[in-house]
Protein backbone atom coordinates (compact mmCIF):
# COMPACT_ATOMS: atom_id res chain seq x y z
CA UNK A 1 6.99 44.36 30.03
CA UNK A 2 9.00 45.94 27.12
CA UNK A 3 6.91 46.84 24.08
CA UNK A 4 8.99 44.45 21.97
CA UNK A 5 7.77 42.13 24.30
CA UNK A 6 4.25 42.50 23.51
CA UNK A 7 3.90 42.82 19.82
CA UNK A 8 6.51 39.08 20.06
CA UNK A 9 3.75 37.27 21.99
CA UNK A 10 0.66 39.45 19.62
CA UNK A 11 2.96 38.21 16.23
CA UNK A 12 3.34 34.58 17.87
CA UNK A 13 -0.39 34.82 18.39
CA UNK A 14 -1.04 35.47 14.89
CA UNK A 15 0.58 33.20 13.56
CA UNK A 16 -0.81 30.07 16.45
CA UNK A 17 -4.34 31.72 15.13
CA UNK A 18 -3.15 31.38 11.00
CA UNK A 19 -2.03 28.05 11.55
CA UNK A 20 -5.05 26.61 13.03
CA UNK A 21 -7.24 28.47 10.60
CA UNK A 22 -5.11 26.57 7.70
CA UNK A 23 -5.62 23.40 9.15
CA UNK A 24 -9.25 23.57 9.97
CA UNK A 25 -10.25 24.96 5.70
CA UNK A 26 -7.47 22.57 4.61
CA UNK A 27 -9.18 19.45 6.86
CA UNK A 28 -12.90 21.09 5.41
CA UNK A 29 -11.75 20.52 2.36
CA UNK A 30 -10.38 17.12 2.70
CA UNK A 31 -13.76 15.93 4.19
CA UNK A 32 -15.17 17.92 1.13
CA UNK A 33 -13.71 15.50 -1.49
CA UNK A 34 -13.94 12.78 0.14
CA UNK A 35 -17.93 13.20 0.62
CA UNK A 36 -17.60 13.76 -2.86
CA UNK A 37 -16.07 11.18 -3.91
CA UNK A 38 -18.22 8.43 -2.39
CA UNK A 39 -21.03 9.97 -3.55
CA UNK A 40 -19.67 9.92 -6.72
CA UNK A 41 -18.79 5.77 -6.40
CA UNK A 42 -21.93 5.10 -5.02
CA UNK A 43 -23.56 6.31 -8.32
CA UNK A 44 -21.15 4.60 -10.96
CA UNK A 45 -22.81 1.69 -12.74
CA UNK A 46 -21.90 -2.19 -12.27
CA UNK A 47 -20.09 -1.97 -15.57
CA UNK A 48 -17.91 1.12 -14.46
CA UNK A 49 -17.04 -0.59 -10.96
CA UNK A 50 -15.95 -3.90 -12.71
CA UNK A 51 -13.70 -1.95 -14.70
CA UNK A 52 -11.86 -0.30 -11.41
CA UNK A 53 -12.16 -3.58 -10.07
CA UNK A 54 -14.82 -3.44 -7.19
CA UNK A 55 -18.00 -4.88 -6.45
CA UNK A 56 -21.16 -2.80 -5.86
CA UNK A 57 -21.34 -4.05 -2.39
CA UNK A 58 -17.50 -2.70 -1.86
CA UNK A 59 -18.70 0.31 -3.34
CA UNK A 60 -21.66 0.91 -1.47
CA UNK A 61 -19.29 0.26 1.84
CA UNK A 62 -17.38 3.21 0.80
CA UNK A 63 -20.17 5.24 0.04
CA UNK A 64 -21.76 4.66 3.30
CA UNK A 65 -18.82 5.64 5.33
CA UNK A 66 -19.07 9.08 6.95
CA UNK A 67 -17.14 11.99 5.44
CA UNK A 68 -14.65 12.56 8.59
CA UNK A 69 -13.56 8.57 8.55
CA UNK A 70 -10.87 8.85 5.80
CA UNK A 71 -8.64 5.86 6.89
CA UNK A 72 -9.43 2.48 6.78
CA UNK A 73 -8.65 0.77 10.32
């Protein structure tokens, strides 16, 4: 195997291993806000959830969802 070979497949490597590691923090993060963010809704008052137009049982829906189920089926 030729040395230009090797550091190829090492640099390839890298960059499979840099990849994934950007996906997993960028899907941490997403889960992150999300958490967040229905914590946040699940503490707004009735007043504040009329105004965006939901009820508190809608919001307390969200809220209850867990953090990795970010799309509504």
């Amino acid at each position: 195997m030729a040395i230009d070979t090797i550091f190829e497949e090492r640099s390839g490597l890298r960059t499979s291993i840099k990849a994934v590691t950007s996906f997993v923090w960028a899907r941490i993060s997403l889960w992150r806000r999300i958490r967040r963010s229905r914590r946040a809704l699940a503490h707004l008052s009735d007043d504040a959830l009329a105004d965006i137009g939901l009820t508190r049982d809608a919001a307390l829906g969200e809220a209850i969802r867990p953090f990795w189920d970010s799309h509504r089926s």
